[in-house]
PDB file of N, CA and C in Angstrom:
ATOM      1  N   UNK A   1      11.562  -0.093  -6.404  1.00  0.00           N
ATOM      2  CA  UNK A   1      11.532  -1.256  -7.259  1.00  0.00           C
ATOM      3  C   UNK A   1      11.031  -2.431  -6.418  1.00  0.00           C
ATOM      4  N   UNK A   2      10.180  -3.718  -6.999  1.00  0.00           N
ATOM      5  CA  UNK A   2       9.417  -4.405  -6.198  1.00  0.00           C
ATOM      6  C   UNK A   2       9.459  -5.466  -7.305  1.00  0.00           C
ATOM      7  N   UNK A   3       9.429  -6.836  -6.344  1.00  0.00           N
ATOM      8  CA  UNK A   3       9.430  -7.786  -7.572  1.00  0.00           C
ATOM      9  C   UNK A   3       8.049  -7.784  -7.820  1.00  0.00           C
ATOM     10  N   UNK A   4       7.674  -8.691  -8.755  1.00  0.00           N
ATOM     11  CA  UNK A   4       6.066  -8.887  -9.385  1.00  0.00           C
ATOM     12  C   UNK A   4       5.305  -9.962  -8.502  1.00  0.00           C
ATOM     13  N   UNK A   5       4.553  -9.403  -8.178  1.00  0.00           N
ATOM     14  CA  UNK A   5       3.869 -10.154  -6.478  1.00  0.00           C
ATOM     15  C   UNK A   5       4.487 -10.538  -5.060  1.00  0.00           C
ATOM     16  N   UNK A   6       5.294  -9.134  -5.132  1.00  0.00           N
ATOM     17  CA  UNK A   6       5.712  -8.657  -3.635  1.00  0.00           C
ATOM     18  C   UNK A   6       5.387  -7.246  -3.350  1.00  0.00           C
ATOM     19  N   UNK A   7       5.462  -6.758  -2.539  1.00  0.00           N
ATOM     20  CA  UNK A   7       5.022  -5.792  -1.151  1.00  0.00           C
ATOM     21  C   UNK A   7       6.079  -4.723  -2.006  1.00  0.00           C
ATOM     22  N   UNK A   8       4.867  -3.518  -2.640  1.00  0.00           N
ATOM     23  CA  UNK A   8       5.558  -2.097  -2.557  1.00  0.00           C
ATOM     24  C   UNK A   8       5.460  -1.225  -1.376  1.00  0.00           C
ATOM     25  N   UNK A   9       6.124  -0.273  -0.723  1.00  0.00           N
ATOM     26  CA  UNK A   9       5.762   0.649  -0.108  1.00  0.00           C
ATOM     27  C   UNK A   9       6.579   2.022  -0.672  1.00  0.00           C
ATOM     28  N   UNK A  10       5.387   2.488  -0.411  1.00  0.00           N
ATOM     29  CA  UNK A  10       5.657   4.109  -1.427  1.00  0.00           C
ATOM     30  C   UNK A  10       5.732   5.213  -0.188  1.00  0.00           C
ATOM     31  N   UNK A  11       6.696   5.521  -0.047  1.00  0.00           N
ATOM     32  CA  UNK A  11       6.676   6.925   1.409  1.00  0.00           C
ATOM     33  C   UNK A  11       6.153   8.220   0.777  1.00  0.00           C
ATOM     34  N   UNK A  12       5.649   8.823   1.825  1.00  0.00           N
ATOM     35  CA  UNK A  12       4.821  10.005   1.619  1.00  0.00           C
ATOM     36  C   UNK A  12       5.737  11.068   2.626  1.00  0.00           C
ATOM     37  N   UNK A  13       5.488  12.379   2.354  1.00  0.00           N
ATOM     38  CA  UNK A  13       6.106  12.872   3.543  1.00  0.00           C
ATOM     39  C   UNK A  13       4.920  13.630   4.273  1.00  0.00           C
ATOM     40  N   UNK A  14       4.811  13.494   5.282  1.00  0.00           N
ATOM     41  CA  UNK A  14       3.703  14.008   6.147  1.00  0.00           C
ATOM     42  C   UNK A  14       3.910  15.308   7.369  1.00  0.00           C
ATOM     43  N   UNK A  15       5.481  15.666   6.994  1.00  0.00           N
ATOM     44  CA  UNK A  15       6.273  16.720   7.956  1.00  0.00           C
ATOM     45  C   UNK A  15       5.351  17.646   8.188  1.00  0.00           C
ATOM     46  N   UNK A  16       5.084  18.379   9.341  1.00  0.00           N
ATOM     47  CA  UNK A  16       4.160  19.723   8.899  1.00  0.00           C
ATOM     48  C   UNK A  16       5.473  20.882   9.429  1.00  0.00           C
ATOM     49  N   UNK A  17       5.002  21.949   8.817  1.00  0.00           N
ATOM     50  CA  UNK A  17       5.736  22.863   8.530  1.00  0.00           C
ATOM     51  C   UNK A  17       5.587  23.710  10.061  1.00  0.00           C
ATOM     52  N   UNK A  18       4.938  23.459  10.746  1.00  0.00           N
ATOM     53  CA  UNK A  18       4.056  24.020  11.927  1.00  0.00           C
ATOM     54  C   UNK A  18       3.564  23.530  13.042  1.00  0.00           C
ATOM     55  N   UNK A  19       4.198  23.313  14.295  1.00  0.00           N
ATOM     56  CA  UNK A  19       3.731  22.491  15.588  1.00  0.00           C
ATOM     57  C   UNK A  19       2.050  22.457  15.233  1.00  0.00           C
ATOM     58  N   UNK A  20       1.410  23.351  15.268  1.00  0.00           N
ATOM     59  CA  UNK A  20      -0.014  23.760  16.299  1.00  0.00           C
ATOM     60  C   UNK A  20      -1.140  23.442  14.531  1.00  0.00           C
ATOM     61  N   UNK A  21      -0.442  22.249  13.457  1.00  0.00           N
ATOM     62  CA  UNK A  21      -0.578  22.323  12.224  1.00  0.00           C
ATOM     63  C   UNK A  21      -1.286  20.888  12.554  1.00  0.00           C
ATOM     64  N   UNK A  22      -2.483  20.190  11.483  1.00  0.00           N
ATOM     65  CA  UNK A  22      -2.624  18.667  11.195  1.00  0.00           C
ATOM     66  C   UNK A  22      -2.699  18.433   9.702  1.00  0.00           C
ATOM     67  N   UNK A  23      -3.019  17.267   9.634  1.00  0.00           N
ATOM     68  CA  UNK A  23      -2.919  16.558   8.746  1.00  0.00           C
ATOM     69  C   UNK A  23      -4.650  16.325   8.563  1.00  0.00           C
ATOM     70  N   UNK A  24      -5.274  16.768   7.690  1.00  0.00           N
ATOM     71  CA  UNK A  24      -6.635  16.812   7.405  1.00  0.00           C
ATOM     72  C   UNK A  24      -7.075  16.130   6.253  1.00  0.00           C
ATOM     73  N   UNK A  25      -6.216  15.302   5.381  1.00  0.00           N
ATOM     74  CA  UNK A  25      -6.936  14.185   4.317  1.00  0.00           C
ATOM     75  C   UNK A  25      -5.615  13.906   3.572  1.00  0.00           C
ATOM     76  N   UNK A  26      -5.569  12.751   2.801  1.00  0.00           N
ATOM     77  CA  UNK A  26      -4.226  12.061   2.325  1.00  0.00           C
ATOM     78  C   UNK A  26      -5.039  11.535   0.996  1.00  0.00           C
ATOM     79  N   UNK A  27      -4.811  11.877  -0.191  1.00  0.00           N
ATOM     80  CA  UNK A  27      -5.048  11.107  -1.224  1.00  0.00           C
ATOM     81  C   UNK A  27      -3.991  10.735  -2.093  1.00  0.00           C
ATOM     82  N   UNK A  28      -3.968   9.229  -2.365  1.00  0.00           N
ATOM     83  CA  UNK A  28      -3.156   8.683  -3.318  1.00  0.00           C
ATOM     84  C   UNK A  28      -3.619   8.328  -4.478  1.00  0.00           C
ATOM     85  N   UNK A  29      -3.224   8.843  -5.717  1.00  0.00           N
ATOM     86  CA  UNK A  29      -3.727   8.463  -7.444  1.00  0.00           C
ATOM     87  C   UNK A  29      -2.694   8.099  -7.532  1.00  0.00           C
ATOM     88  N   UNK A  30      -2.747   6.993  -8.494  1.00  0.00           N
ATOM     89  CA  UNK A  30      -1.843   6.372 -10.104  1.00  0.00           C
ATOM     90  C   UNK A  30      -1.870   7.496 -10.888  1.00  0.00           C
ATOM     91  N   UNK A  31      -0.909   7.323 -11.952  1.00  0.00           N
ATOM     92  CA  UNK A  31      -1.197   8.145 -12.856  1.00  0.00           C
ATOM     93  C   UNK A  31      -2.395   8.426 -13.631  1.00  0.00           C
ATOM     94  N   UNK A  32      -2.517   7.040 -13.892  1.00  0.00           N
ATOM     95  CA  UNK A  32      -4.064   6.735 -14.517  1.00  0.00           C
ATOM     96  C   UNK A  32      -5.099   6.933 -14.220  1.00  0.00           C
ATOM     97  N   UNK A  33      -5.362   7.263 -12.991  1.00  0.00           N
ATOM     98  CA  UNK A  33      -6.469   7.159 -12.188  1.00  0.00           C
ATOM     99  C   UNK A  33      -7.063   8.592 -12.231  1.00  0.00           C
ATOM    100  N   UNK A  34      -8.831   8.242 -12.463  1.00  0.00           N
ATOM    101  CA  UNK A  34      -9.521   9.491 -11.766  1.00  0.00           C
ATOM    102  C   UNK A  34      -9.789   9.750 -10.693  1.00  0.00           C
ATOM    103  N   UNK A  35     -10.021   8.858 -10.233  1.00  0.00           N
ATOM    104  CA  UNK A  35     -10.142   8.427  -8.734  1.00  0.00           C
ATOM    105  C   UNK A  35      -9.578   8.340  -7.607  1.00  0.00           C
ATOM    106  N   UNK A  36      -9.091   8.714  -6.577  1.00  0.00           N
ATOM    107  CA  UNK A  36      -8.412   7.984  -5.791  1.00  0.00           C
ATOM    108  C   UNK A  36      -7.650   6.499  -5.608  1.00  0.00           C
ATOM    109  N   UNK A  37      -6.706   5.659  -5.385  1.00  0.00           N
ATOM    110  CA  UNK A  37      -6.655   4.724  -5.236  1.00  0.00           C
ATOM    111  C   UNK A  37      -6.650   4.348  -3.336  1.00  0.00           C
ATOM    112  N   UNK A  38      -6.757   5.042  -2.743  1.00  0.00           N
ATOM    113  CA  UNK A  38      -6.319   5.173  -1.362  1.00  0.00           C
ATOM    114  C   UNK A  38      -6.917   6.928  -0.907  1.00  0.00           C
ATOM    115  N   UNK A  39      -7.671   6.527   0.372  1.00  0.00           N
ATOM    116  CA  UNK A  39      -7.072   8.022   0.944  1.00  0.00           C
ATOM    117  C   UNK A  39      -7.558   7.563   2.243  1.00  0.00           C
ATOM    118  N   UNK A  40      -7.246   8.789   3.004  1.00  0.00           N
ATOM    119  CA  UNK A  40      -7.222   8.667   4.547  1.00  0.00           C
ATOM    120  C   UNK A  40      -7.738   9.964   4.478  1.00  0.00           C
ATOM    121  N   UNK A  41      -9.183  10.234   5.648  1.00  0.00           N
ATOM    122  CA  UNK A  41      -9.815  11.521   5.915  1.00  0.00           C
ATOM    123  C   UNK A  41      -9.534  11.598   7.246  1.00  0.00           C
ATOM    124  N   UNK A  42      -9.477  12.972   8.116  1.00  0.00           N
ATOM    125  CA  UNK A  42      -8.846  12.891   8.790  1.00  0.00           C
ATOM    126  C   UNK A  42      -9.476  14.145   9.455  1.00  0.00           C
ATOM    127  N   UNK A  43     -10.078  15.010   8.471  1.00  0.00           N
ATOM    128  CA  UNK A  43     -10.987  15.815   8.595  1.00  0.00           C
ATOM    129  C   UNK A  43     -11.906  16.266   9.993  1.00  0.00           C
ATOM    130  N   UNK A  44     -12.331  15.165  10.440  1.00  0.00           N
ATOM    131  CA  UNK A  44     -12.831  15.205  11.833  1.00  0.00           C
ATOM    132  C   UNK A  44     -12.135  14.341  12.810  1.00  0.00           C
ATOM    133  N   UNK A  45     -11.546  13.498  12.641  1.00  0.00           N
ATOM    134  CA  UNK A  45     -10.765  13.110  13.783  1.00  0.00           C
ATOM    135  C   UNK A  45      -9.095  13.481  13.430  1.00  0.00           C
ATOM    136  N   UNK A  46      -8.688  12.859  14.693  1.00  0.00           N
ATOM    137  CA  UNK A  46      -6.958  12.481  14.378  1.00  0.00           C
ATOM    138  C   UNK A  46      -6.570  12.001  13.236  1.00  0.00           C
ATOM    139  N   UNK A  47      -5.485  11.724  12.939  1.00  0.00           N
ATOM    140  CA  UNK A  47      -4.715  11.239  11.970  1.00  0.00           C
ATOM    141  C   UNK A  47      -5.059   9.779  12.092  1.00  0.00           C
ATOM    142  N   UNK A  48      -4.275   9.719  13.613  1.00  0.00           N
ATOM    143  CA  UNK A  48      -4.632   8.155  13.865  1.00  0.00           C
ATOM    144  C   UNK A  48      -5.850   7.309  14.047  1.00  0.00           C
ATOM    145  N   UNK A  49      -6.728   8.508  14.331  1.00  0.00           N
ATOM    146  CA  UNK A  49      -8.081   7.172  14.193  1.00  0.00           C
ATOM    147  C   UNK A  49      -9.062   7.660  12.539  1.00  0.00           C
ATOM    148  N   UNK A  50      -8.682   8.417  12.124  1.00  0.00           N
ATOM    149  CA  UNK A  50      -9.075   8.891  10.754  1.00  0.00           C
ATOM    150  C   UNK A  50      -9.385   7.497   9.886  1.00  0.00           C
ATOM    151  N   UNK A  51     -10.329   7.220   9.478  1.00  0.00           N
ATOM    152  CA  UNK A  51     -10.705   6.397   8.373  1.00  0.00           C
ATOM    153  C   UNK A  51     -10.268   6.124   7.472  1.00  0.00           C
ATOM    154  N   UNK A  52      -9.911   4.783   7.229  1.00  0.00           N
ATOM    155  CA  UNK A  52      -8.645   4.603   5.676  1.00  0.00           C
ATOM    156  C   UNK A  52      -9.991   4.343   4.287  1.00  0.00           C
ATOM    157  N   UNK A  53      -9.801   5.075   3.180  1.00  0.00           N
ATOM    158  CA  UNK A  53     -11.002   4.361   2.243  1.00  0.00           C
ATOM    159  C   UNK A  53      -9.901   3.734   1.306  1.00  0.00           C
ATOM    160  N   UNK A  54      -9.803   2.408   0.908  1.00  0.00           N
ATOM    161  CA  UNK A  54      -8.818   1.384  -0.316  1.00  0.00           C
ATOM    162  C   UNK A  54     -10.189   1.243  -1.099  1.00  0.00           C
ATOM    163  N   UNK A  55      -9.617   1.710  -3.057  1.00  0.00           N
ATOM    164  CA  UNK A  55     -10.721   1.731  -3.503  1.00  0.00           C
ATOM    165  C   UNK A  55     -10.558  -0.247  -3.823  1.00  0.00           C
ATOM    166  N   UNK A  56     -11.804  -0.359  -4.635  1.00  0.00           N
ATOM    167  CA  UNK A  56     -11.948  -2.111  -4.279  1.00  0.00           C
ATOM    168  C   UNK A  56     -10.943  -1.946  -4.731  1.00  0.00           C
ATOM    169  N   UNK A  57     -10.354  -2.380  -5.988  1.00  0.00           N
ATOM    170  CA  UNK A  57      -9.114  -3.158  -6.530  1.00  0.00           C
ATOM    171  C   UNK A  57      -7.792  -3.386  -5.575  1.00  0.00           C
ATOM    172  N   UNK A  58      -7.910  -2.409  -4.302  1.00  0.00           N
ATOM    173  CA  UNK A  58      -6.661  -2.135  -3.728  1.00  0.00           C
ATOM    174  C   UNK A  58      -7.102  -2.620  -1.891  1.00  0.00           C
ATOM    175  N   UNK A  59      -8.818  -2.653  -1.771  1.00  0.00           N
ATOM    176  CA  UNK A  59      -9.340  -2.654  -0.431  1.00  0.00           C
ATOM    177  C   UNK A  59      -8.665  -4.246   0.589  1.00  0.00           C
ATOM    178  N   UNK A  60      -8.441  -5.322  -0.097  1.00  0.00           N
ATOM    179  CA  UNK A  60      -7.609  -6.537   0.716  1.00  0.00           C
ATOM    180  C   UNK A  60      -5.897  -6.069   0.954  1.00  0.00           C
ATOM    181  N   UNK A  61      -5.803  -5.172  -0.351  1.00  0.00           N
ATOM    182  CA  UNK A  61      -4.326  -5.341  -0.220  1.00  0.00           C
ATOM    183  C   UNK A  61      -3.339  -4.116  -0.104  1.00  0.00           C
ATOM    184  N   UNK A  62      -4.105  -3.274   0.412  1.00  0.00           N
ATOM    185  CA  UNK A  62      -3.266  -1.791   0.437  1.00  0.00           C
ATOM    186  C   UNK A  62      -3.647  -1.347   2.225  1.00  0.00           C
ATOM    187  N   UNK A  63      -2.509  -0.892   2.473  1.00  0.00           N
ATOM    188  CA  UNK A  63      -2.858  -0.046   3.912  1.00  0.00           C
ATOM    189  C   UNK A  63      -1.973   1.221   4.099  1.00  0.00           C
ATOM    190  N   UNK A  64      -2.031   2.276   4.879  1.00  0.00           N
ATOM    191  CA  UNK A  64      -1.351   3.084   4.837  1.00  0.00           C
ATOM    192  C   UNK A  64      -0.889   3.186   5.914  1.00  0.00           C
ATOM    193  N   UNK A  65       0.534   3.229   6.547  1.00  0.00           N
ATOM    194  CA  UNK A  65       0.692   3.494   8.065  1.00  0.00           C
ATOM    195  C   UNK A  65       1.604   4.952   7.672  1.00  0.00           C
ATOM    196  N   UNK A  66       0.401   5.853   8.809  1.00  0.00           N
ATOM    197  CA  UNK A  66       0.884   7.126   9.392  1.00  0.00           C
ATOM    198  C   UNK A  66       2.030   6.968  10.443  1.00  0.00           C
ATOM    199  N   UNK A  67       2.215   6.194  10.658  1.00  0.00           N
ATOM    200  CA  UNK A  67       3.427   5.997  12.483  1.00  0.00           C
ATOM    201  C   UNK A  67       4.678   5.932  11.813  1.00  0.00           C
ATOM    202  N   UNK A  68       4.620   5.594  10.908  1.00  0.00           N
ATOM    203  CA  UNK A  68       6.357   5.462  10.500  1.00  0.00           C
ATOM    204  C   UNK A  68       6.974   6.579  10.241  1.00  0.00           C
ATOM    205  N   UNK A  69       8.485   6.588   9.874  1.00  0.00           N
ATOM    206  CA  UNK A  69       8.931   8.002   9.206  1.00  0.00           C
ATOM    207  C   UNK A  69       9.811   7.378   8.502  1.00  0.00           C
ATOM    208  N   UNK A  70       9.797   7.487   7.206  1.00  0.00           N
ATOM    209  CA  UNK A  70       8.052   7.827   6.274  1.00  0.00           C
ATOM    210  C   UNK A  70       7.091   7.628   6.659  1.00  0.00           C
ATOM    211  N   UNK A  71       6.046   7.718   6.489  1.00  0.00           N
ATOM    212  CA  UNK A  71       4.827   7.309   6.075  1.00  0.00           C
ATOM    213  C   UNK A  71       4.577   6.547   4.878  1.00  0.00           C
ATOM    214  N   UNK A  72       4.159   5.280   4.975  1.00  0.00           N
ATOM    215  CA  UNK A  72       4.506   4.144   3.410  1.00  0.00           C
ATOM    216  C   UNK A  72       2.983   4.278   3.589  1.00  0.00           C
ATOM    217  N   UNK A  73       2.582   3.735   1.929  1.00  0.00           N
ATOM    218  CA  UNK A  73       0.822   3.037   1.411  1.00  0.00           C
ATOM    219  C   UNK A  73       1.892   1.862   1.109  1.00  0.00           C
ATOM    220  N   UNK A  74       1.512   0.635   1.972  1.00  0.00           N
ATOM    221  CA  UNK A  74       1.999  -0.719   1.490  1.00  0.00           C
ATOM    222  C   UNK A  74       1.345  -1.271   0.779  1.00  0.00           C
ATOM    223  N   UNK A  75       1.314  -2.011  -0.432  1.00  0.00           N
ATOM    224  CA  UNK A  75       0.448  -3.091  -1.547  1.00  0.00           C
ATOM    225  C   UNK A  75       1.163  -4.118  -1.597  1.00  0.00           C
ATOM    226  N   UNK A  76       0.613  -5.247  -0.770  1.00  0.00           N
ATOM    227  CA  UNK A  76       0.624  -6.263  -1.229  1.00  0.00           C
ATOM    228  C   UNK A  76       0.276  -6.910  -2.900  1.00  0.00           C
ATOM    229  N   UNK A  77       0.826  -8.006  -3.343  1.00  0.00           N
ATOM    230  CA  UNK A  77       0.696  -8.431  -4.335  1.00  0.00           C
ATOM    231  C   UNK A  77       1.035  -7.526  -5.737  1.00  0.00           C
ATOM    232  N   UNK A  78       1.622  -7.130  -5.783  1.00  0.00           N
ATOM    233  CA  UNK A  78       1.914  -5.945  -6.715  1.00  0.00           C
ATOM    234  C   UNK A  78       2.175  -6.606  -8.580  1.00  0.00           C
ATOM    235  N   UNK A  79       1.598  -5.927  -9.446  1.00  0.00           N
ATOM    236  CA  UNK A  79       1.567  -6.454 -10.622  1.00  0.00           C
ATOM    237  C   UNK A  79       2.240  -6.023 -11.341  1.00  0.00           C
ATOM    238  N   UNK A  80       2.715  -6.332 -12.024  1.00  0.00           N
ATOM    239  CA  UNK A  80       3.497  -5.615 -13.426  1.00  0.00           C
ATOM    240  C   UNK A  80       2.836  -4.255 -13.933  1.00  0.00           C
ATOM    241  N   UNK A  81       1.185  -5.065 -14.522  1.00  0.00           N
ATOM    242  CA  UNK A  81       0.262  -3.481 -14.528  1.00  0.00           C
ATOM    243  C   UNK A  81       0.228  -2.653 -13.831  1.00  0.00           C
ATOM    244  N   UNK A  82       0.183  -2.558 -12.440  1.00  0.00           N
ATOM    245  CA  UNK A  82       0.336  -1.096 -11.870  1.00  0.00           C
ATOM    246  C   UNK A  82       1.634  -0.503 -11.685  1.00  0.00           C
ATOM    247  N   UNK A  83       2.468  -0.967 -12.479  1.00  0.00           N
ATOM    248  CA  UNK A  83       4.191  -0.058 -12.790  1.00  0.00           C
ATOM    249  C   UNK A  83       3.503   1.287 -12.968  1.00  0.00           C
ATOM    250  N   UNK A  84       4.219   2.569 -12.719  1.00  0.00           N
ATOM    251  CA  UNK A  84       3.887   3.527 -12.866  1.00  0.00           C
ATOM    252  C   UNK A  84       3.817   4.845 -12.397  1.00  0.00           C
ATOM    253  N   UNK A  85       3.806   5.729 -12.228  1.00  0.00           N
ATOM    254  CA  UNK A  85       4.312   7.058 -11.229  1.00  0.00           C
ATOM    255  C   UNK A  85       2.411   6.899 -10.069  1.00  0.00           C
ATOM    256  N   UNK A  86       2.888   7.424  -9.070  1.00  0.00           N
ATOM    257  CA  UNK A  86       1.621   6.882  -8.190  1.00  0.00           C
ATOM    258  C   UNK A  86       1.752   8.502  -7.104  1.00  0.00           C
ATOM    259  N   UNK A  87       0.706   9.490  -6.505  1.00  0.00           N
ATOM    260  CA  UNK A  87       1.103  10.511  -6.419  1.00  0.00           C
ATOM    261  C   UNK A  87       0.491  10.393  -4.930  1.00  0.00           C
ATOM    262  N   UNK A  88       1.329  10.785  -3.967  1.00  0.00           N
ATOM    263  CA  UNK A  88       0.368  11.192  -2.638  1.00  0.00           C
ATOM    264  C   UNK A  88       0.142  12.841  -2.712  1.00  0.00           C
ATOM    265  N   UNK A  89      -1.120  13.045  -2.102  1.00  0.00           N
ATOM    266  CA  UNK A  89      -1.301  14.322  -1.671  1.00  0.00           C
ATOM    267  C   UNK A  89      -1.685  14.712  -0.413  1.00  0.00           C
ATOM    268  N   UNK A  90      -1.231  15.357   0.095  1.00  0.00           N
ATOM    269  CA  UNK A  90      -1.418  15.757   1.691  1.00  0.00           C
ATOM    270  C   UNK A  90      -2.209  17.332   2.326  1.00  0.00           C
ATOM    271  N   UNK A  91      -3.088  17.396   2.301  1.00  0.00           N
ATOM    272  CA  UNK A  91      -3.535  18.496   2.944  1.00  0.00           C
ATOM    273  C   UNK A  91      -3.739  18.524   4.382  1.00  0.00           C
ATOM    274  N   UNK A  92      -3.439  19.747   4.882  1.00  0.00           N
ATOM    275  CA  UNK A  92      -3.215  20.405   6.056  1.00  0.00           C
ATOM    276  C   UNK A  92      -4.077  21.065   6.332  1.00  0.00           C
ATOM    277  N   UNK A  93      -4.047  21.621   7.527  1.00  0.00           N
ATOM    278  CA  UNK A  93      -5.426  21.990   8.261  1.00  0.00           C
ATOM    279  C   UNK A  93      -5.048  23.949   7.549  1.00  0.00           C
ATOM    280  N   UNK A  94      -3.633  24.197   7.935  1.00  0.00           N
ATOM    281  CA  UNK A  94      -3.272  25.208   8.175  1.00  0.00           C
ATOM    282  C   UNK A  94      -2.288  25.888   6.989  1.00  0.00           C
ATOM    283  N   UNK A  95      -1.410  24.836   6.478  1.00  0.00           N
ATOM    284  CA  UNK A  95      -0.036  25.276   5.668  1.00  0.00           C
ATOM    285  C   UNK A  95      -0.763  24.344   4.169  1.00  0.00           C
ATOM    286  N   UNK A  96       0.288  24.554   3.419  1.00  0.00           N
ATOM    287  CA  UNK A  96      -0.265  24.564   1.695  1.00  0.00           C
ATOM    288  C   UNK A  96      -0.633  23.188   1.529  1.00  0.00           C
ATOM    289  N   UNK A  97      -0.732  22.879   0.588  1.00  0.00           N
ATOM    290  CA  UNK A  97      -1.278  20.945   0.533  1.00  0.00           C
ATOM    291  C   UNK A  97       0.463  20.662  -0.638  1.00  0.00           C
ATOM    292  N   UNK A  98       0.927  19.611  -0.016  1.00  0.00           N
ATOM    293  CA  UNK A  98       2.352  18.765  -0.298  1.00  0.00           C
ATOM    294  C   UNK A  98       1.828  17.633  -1.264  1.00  0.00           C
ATOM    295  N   UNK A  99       2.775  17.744  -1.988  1.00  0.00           N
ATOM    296  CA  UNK A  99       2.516  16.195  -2.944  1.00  0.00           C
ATOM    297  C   UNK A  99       3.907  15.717  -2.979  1.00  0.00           C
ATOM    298  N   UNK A 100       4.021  14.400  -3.184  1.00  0.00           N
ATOM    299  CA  UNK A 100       4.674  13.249  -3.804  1.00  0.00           C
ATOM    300  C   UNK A 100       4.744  12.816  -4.269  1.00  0.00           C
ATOM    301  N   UNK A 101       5.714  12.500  -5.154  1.00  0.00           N
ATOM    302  CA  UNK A 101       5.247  11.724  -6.419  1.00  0.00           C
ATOM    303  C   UNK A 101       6.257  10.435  -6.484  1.00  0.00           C
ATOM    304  N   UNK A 102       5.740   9.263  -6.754  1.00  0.00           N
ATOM    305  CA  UNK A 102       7.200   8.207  -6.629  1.00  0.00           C
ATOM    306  C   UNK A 102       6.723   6.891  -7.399  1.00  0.00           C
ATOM    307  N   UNK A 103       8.131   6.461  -8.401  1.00  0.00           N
ATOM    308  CA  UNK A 103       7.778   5.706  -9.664  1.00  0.00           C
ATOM    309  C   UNK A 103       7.824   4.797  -9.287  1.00  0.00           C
ATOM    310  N   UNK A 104       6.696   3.876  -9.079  1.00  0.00           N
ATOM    311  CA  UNK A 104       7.008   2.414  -8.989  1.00  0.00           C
ATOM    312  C   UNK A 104       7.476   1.348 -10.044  1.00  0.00           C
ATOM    313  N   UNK A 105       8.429   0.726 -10.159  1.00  0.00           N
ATOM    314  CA  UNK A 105       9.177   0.232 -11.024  1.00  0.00           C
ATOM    315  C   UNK A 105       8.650  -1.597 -10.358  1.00  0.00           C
ATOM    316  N   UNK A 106       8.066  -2.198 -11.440  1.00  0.00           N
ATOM    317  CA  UNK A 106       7.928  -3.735 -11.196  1.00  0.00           C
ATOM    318  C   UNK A 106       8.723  -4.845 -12.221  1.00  0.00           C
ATOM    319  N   UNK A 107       9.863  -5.505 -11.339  1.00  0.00           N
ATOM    320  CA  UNK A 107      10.581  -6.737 -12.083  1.00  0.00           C
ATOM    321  C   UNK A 107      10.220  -8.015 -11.940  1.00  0.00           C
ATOM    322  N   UNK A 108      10.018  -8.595 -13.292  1.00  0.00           N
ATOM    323  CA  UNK A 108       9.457  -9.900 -13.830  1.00  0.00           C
ATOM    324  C   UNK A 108       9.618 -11.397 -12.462  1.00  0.00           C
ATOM    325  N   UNK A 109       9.440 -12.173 -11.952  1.00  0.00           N
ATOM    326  CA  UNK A 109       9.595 -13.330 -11.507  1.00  0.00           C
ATOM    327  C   UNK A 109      10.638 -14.121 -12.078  1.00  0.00           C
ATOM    328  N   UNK A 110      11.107 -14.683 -11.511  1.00  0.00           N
ATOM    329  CA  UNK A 110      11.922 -15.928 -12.255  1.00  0.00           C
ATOM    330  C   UNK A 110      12.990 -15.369 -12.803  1.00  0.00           C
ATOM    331  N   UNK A 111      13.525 -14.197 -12.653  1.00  0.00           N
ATOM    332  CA  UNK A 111      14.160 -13.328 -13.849  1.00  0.00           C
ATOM    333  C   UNK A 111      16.064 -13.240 -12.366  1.00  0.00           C
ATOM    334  N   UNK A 112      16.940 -12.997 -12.930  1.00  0.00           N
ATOM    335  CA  UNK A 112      17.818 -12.747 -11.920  1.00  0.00           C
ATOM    336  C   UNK A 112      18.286 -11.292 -12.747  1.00  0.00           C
ATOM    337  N   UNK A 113      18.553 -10.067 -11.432  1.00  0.00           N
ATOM    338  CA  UNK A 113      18.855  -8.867 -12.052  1.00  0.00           C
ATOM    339  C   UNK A 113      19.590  -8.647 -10.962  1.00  0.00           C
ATOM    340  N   UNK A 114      20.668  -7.880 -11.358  1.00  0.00           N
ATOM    341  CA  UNK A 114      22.504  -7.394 -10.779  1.00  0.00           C
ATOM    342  C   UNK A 114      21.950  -6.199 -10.713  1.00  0.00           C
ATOM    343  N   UNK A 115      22.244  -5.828  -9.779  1.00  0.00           N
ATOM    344  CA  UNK A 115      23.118  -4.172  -9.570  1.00  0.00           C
ATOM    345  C   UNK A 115      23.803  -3.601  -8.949  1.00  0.00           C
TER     346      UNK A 115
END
């Protein structure tokens, strides 16, 4: 849950099942989306120097950090409109390809909410 123009981060899990295993491409969709909204190729390099692509709508304000545990896609500025289930997918060099799936829930400004 994220207020309406603050910072989501959505964790991915990036565990590999296998020491001698990598991490070979990361794509994140909305539900909505045909497209990608995010991915990381990884394909020819490391993880860590692997190329981030943010499609425009998301390219100022989305990043993904691999170093954490989790692994978050952070978005700045977050809207009411992109409320919605948002899916990572993870393929591996070696073991099956992992998904995630996690609902982003966005609350109004100005608004006070208990829980």
């Amino acid at each position: 849950m994220v207020l309406d123009g603050g910072r989501a981060e959505l964790p991915c899990d990036l565990n590999m099942t296998s020491v001698d295993d990598e991490v070979t491409l990361i794509l994140w969709h909305r539900e909505d989306s045909g497209s990608p909204i995010y991915s990381i190729d990884a394909r020819d390099a490391s993880l860590h120097t692997a190329r981030h692509f943010p499609s425009n709508n998301m390219s100022s304000r989305a990043y993904f950090n691999a170093t954490g545990t989790p692994s978050v896609l952070k978005i700045d500025g977050v809207r009411k409109s992109e409320e919605g289930m948002y899916r990572c997918r993870v393929e591996y060099r070696r073991s099956r390809t992992e998904t995630t799936d996690i609902l982003l829930t966005v609350i109004g400004k100005g608004r006070h909410y208990f829980f």
